[in-house]
N, C-alpha and C. Protein backbone atom coordinates (compact mmCIF):
# COMPACT_ATOMS: atom_id res chain seq x y z
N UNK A 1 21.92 10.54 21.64
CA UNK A 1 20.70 10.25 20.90
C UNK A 1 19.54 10.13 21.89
N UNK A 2 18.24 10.27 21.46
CA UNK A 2 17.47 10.64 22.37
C UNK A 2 16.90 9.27 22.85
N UNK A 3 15.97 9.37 24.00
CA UNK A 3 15.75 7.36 23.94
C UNK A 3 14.51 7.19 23.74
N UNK A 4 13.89 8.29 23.75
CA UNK A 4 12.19 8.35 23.16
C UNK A 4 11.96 8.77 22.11
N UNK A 5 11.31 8.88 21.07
CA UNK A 5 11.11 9.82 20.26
C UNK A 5 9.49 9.75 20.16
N UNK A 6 8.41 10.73 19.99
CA UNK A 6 7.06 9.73 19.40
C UNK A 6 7.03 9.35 17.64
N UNK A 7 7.73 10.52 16.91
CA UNK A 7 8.27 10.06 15.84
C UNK A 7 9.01 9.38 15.37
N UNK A 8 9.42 8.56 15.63
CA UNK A 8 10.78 7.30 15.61
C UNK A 8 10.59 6.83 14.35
N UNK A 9 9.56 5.90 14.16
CA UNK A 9 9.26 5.08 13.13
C UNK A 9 9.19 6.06 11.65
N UNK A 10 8.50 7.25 11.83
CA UNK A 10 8.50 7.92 10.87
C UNK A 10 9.90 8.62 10.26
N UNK A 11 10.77 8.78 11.34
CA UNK A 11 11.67 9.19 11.11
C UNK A 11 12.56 8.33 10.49
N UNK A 12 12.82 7.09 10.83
CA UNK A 12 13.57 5.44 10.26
C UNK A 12 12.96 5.15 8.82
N UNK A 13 11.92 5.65 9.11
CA UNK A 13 11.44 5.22 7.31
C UNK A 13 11.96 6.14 6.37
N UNK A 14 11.83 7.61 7.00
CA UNK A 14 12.39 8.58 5.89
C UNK A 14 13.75 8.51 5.54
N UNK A 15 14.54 7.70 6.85
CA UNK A 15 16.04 7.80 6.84
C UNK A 15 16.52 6.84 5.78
N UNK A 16 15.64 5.23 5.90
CA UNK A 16 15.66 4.83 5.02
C UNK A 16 15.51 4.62 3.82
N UNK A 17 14.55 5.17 3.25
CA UNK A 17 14.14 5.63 1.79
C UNK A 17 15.41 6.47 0.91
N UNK A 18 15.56 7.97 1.76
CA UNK A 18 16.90 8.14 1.27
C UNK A 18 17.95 7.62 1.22
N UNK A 19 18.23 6.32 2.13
CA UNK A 19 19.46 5.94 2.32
C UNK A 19 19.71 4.66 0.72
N UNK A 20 18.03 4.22 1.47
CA UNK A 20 18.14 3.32 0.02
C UNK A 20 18.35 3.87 -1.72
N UNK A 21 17.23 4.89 -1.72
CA UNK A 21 17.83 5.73 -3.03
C UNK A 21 19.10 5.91 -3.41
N UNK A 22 20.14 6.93 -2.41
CA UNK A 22 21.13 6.82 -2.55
C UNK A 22 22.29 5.62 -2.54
N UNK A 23 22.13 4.71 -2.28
CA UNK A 23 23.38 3.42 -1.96
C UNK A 23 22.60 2.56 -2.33
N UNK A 24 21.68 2.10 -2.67
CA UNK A 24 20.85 1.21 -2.30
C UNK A 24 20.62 0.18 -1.27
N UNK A 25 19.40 -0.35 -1.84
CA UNK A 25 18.60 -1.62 -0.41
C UNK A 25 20.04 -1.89 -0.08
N UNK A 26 20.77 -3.30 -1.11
CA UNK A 26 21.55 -4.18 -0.44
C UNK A 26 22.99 -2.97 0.37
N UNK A 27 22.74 -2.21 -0.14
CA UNK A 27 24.32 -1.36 0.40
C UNK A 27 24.32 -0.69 1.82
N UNK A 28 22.77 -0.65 1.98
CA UNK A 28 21.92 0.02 3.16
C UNK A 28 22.58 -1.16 4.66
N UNK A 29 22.65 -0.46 5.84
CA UNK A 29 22.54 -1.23 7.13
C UNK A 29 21.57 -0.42 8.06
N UNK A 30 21.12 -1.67 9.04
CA UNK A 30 20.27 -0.86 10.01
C UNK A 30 20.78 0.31 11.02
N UNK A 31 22.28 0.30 11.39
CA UNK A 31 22.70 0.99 12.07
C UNK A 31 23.18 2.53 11.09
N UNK A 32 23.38 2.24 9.85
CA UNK A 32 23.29 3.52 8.95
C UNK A 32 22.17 3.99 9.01
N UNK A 33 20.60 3.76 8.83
CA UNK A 33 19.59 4.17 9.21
C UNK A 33 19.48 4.78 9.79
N UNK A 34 19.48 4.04 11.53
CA UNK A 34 19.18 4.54 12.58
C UNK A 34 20.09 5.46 12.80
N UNK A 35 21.46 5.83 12.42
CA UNK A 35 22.16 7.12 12.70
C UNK A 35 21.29 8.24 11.85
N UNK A 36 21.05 7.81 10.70
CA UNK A 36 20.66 9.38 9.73
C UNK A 36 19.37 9.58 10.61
N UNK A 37 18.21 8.52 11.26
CA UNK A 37 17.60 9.16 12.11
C UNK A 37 17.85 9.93 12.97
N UNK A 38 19.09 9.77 13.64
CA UNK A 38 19.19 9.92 15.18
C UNK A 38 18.80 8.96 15.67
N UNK A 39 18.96 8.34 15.47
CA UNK A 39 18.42 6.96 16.94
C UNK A 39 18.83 5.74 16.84
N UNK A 40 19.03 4.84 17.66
CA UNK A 40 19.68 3.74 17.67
C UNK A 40 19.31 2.88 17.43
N UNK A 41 20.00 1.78 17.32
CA UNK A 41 20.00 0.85 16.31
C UNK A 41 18.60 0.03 17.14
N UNK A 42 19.38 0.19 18.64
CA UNK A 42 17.70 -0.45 19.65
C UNK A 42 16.54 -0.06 19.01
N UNK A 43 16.40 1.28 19.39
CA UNK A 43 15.21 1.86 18.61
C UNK A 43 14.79 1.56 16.85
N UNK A 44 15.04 1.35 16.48
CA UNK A 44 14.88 0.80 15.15
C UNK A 44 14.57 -0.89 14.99
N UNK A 45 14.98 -1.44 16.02
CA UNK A 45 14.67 -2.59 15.81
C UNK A 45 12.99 -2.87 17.24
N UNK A 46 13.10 -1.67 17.76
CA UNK A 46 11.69 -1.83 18.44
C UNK A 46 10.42 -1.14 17.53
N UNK A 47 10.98 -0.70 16.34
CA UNK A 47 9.56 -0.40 14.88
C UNK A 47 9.64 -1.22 14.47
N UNK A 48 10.98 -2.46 13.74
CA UNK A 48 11.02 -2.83 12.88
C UNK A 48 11.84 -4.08 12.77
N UNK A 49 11.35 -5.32 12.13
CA UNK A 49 12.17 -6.34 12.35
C UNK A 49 13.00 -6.56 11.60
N UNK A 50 13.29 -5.76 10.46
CA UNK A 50 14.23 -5.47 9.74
C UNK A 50 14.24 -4.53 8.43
N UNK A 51 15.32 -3.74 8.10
CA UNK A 51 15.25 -3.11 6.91
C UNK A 51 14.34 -2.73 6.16
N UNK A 52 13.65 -4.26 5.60
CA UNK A 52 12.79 -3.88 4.54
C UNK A 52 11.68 -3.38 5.14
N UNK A 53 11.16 -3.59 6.56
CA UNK A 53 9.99 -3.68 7.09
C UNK A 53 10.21 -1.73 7.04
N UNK A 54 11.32 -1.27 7.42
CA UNK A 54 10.93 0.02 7.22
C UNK A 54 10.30 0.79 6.12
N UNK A 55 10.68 0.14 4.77
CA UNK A 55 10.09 0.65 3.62
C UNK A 55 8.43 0.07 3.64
N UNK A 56 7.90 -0.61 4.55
CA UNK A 56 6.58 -1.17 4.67
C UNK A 56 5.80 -0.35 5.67
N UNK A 57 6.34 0.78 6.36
CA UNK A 57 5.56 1.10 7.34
C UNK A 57 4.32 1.50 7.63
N UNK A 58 3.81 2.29 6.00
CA UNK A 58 2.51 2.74 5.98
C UNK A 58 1.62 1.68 5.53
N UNK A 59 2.05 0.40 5.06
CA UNK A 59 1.03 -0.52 4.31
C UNK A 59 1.04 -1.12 5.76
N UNK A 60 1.49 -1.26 6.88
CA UNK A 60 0.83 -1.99 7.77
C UNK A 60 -0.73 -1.84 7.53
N UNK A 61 -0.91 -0.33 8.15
CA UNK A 61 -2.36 -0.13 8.63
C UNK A 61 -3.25 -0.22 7.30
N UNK A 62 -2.96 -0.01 6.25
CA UNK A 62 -3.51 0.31 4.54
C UNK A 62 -4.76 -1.09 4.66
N UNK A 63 -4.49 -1.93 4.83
CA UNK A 63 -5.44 -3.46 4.54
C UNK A 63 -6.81 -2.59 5.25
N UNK A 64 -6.53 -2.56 6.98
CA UNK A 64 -7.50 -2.34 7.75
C UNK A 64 -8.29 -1.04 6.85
N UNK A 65 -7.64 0.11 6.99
CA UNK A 65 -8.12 1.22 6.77
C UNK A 65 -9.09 1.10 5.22
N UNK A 66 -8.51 0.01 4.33
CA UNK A 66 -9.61 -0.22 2.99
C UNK A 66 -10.39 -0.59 3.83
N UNK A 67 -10.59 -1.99 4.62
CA UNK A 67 -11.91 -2.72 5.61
C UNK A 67 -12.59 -1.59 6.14
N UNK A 68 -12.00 -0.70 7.08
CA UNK A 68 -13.02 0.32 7.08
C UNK A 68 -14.14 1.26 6.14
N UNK A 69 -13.04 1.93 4.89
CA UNK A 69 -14.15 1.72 4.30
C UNK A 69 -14.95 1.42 3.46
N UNK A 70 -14.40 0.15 3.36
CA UNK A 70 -15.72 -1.07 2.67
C UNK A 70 -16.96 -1.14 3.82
N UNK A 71 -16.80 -1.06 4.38
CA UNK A 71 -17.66 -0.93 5.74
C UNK A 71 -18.29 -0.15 6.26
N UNK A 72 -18.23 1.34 5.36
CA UNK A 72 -18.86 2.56 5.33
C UNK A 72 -20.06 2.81 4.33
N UNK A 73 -19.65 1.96 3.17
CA UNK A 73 -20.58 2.04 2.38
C UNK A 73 -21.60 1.29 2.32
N UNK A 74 -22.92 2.13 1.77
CA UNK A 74 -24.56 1.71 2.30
C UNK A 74 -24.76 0.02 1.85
N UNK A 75 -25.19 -0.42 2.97
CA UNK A 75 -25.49 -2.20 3.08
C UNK A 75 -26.44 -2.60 1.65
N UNK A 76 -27.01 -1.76 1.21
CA UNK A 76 -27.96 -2.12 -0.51
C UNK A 76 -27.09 -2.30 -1.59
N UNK A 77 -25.65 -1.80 -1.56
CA UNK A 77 -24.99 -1.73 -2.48
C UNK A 77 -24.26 -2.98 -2.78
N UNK A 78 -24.18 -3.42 -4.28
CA UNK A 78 -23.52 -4.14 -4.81
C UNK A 78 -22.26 -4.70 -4.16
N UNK A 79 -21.94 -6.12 -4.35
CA UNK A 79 -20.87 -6.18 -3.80
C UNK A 79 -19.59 -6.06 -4.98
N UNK A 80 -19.59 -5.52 -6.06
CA UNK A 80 -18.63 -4.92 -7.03
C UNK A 80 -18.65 -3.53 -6.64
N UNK A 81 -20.06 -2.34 -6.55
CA UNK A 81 -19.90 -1.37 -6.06
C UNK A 81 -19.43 -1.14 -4.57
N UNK A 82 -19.65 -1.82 -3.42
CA UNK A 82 -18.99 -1.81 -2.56
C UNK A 82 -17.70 -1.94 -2.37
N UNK A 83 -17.08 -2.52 -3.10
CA UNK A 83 -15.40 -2.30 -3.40
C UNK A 83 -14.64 -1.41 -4.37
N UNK A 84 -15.29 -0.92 -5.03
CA UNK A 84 -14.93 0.48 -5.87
C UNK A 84 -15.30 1.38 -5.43
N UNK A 85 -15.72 1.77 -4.57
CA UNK A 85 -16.50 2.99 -3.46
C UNK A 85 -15.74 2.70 -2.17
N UNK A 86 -15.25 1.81 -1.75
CA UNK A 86 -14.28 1.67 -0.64
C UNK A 86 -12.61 2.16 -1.43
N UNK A 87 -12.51 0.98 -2.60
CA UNK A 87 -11.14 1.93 -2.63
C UNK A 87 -10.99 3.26 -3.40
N UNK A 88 -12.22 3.57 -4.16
CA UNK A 88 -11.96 5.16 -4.64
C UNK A 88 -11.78 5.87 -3.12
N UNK A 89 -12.77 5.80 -1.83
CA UNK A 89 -12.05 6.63 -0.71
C UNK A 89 -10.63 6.09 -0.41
N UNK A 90 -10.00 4.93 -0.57
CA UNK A 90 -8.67 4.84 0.17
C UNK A 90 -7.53 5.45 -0.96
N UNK A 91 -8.61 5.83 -2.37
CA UNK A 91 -7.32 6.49 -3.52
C UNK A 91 -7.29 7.95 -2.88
N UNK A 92 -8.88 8.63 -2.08
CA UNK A 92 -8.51 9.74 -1.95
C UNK A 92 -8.06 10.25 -1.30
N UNK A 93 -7.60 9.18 -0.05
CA UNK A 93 -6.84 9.32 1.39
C UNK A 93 -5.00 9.17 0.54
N UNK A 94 -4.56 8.58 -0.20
CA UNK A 94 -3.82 8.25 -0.68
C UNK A 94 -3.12 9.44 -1.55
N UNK A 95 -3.90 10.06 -2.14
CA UNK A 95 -3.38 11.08 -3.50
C UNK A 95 -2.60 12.49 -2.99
N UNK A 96 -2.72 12.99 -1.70
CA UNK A 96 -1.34 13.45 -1.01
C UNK A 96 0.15 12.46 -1.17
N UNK A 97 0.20 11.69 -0.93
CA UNK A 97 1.77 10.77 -0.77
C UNK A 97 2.00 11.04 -2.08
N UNK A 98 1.87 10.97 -3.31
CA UNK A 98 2.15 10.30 -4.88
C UNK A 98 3.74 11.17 -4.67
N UNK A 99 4.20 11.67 -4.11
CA UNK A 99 6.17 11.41 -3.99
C UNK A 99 6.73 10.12 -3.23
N UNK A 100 5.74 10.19 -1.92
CA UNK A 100 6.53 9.30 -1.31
C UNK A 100 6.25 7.40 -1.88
N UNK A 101 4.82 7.46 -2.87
CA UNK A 101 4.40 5.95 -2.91
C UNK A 101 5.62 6.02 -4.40
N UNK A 102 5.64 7.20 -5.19
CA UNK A 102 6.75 6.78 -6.36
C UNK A 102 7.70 6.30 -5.75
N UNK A 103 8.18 6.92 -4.68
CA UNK A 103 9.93 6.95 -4.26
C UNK A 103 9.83 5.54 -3.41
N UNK A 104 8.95 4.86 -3.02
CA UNK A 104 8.94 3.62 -2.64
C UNK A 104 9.07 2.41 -3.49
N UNK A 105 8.10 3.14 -4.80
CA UNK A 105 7.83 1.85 -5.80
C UNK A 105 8.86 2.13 -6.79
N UNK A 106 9.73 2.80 -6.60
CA UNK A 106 11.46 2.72 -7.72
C UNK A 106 11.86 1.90 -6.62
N UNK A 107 12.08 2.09 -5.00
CA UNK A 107 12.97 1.12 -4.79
C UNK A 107 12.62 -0.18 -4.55
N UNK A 108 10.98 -0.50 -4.47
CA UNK A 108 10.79 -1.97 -4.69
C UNK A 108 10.98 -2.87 -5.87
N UNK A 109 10.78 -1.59 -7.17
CA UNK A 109 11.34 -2.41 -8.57
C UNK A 109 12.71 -2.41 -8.70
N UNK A 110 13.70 -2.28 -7.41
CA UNK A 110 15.05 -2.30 -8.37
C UNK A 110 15.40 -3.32 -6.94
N UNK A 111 14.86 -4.02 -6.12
CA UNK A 111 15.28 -5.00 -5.49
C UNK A 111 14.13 -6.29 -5.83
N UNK A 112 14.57 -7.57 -5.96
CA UNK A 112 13.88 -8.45 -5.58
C UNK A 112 12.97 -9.41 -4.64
N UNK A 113 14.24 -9.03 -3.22
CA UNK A 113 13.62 -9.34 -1.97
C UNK A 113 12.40 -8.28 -1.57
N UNK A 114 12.41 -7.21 -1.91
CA UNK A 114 11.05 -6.35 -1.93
C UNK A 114 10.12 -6.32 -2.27
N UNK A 115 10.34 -6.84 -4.01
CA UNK A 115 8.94 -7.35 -4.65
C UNK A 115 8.31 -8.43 -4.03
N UNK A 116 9.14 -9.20 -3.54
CA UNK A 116 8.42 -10.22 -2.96
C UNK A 116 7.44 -9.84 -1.60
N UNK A 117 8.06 -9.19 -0.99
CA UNK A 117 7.45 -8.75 0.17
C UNK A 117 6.41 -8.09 -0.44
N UNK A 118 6.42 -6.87 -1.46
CA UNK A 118 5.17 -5.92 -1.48
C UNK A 118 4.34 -7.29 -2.40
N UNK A 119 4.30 -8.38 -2.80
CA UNK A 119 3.46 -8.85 -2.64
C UNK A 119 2.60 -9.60 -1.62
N UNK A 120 3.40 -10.16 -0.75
CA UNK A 120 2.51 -9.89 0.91
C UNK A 120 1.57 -9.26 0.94
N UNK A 121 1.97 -7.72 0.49
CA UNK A 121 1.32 -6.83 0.97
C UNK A 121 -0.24 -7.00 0.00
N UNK A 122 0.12 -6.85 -1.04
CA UNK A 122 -1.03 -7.31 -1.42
C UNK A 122 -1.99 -8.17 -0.91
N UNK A 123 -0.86 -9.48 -1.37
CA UNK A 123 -2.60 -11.00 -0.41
C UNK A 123 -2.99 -9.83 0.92
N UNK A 124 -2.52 -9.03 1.69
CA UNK A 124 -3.13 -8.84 3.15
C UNK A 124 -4.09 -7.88 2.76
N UNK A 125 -3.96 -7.03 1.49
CA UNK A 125 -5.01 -5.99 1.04
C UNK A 125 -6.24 -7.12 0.44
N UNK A 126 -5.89 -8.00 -0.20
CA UNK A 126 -6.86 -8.94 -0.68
C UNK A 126 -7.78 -9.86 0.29
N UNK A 127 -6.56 -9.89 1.17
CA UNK A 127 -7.79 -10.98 2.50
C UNK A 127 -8.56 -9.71 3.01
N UNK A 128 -8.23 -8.18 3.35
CA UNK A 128 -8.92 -7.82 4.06
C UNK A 128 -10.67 -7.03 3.33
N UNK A 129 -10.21 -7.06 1.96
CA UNK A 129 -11.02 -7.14 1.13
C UNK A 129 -12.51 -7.93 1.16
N UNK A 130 -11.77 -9.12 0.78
CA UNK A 130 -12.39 -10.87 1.05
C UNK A 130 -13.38 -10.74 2.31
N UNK A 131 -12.11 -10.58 3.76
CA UNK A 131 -13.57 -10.31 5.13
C UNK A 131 -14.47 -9.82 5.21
N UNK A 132 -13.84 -8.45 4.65
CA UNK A 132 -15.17 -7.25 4.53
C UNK A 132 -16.16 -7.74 3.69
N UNK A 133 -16.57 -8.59 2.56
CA UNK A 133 -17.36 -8.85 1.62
C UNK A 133 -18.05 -10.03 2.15
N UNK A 134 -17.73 -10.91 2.58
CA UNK A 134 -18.19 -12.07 3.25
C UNK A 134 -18.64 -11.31 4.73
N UNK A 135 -17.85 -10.87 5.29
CA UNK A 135 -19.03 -10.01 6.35
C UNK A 135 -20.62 -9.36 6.44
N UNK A 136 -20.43 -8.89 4.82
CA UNK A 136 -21.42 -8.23 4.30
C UNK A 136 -22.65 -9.26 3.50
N UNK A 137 -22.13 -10.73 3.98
CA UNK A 137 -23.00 -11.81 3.34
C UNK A 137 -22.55 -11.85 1.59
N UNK A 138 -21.82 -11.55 1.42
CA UNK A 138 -21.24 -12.16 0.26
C UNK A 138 -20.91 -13.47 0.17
N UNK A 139 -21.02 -14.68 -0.97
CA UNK A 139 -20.48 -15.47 -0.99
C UNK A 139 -19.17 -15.45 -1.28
N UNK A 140 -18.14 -16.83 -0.38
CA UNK A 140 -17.21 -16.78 -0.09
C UNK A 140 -16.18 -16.67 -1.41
N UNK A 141 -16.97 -17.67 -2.41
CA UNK A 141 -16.39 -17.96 -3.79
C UNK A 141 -15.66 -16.51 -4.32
N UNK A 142 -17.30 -15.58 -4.46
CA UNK A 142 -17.75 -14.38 -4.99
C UNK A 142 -16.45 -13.33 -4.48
N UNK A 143 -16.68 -13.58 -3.02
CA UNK A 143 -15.96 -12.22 -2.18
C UNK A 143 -14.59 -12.83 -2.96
N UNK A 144 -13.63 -14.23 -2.77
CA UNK A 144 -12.47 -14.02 -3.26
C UNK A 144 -12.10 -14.13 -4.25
N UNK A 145 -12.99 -14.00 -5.12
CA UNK A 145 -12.60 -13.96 -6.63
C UNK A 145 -12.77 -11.75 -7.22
N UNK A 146 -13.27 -11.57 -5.99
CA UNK A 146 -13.69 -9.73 -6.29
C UNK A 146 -12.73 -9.15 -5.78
N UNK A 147 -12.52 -9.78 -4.57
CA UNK A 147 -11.47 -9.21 -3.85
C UNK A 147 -9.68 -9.10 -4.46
N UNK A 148 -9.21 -10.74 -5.40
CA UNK A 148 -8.10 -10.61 -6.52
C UNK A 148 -8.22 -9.25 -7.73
N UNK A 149 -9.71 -9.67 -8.19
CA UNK A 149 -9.63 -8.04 -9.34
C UNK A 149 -9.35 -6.93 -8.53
N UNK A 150 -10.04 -6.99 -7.74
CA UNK A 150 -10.37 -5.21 -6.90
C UNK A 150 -8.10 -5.28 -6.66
N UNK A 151 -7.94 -5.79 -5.88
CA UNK A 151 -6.37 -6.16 -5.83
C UNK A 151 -5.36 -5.56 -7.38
N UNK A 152 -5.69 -6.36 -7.93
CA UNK A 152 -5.33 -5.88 -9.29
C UNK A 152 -5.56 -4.76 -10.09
N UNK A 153 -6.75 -4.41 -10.08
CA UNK A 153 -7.20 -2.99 -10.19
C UNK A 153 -6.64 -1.72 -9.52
N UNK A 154 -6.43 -2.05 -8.14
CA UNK A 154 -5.85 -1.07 -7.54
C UNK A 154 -4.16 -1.13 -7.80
N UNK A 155 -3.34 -2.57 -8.09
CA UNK A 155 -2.23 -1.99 -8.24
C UNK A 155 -1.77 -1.38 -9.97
N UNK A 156 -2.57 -2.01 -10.46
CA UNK A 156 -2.58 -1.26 -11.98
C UNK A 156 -3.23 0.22 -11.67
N UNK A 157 -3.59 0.56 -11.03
CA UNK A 157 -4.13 1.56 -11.19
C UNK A 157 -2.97 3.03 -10.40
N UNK A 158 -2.62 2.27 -9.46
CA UNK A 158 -1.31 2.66 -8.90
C UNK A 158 -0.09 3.07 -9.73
N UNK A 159 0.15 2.09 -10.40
CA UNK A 159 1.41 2.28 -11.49
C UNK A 159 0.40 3.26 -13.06
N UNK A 160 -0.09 2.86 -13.33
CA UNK A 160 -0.46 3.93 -14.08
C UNK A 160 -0.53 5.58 -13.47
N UNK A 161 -0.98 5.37 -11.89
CA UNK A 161 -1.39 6.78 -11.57
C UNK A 161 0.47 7.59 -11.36
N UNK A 162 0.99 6.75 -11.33
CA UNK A 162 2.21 7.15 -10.73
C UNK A 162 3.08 7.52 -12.47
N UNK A 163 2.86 6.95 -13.24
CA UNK A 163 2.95 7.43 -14.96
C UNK A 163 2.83 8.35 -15.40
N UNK A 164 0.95 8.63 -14.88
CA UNK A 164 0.55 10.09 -15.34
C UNK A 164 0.98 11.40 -14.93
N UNK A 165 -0.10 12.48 -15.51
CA UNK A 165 0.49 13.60 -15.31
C UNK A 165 0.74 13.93 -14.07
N UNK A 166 1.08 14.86 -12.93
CA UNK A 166 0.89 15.30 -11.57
C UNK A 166 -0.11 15.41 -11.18
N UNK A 167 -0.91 16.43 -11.97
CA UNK A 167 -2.09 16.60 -11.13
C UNK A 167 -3.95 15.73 -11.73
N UNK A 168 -2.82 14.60 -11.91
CA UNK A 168 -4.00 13.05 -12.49
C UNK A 168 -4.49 12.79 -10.66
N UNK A 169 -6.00 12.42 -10.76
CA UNK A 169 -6.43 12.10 -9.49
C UNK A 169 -6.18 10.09 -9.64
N UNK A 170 -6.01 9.70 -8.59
CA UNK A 170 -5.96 8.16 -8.54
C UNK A 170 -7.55 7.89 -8.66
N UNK A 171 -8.17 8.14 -7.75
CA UNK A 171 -9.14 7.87 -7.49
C UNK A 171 -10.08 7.27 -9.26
N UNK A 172 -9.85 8.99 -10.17
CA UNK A 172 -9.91 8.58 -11.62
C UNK A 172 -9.50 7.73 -12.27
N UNK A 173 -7.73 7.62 -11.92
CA UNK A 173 -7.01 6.56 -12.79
C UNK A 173 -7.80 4.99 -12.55
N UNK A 174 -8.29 5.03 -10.83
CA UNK A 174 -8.96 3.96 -10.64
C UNK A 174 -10.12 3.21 -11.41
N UNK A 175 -11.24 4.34 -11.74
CA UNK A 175 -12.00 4.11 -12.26
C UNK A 175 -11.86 3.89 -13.93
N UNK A 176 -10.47 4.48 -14.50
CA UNK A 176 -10.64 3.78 -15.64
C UNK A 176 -10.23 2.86 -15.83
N UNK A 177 -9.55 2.56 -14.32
CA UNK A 177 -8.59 0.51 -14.48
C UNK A 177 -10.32 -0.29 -14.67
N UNK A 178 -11.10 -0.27 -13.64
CA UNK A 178 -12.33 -1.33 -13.11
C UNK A 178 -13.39 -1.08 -15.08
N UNK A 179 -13.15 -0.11 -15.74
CA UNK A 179 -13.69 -0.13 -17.41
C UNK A 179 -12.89 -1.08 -18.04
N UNK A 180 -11.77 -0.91 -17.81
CA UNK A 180 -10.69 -1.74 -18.93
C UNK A 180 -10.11 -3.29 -17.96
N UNK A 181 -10.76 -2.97 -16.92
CA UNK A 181 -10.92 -4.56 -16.59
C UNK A 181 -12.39 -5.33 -17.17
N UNK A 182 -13.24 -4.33 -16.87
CA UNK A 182 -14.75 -5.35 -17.40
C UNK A 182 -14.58 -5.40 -19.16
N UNK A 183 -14.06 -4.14 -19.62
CA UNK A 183 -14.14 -4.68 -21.04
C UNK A 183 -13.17 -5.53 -21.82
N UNK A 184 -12.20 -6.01 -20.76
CA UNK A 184 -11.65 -7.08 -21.44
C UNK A 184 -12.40 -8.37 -20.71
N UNK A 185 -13.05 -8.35 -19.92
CA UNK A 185 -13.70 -9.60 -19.43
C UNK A 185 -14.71 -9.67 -20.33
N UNK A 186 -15.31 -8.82 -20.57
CA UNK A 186 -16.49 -8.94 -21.63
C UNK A 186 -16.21 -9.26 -23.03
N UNK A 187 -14.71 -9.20 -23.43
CA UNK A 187 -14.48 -9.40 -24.69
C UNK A 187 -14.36 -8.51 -25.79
């Protein structure tokens, strides 16, 4: 087995995804992984501190990369439009994967210890939300009460996009979650 790879991590995640599909999470081991990679069990535990963390690999960077660009968009803008204009770009960076985010989110709904984790993942999409808005002189109240909808919005908007047809854009599905969020706030 090789002792470098620069693809390693990418490769452990793919190994795992299939491995989990097929046998599932609990039936899964790290050293089954790291063989269908090629690589050892060392190597797998220098990406990853365990198992599940492999099925997490792309939401590491996901928080930052929304902060970026919330942080792109023009300083006059709303702080409701500034977060629907940040994550419509992170739906459109996103709408290539829609195999690999389905084939993730079957195996986070059929384990428990996962759901729990991909909610982590969330609060870390929500705090990085929150910074970016309070950076931007938002009040603190404001930013984390925008930053939970915007959160919610995007994962409803996720599971719906992953419902629809194939060639449904997220970015769209997004925008009709943030309507059918204000018009039930409005009553």
């Amino acid at each position: 087995m090789p002792r470098w790879s620069p693809d390693a991590a990418l490769r452990l995640e793919a190994a795992a995804i299939d491995l989990f599909e097929g046998q599932g999470f609990a039936d899964t081991t790290v050293p089954q992984i790291a063989a269908k990679a090629g690589l050892t069990t060392r190597t797998f535990f220098r990406h990853f501190a365990d198992k599940r963390d492999a099925l997490f690999l792309r939401e590491r960077e996901f928080p930052e990369a929304v902060s970026d660009f919330l942080q792109t968009v023009p300083s006059g803008s709303s702080p409701v439009a500034t977060v629907r204009m940040g994550l419509a770009e992170a739906c459109r960076g996103i709408q290539g994967w829609r195999e690999q985010v389905a084939r993730r989110q079957a195996i986070i709904r059929s384990e428990p210890a996962l759901q729990e984790r991909d909610l982590l993942r969330s609060h870390h999409l929500g705090a990085a939300i929150e910074v970016s808005l309070t950076d931007r002189g938002v009040d603190g109240r404001q930013a984390h009460a925008l930053a939970a909808v915007a959160v919610t919005c995007f994962e409803l908007a996720l599971d719906r996009w992953l419902a629809s047809a194939q060639d449904a854009a997220l970015e769209d599905v997004l925008a009709t979650v943030w309507v059918d969020v204000r018009t039930a706030l409005d009553g």
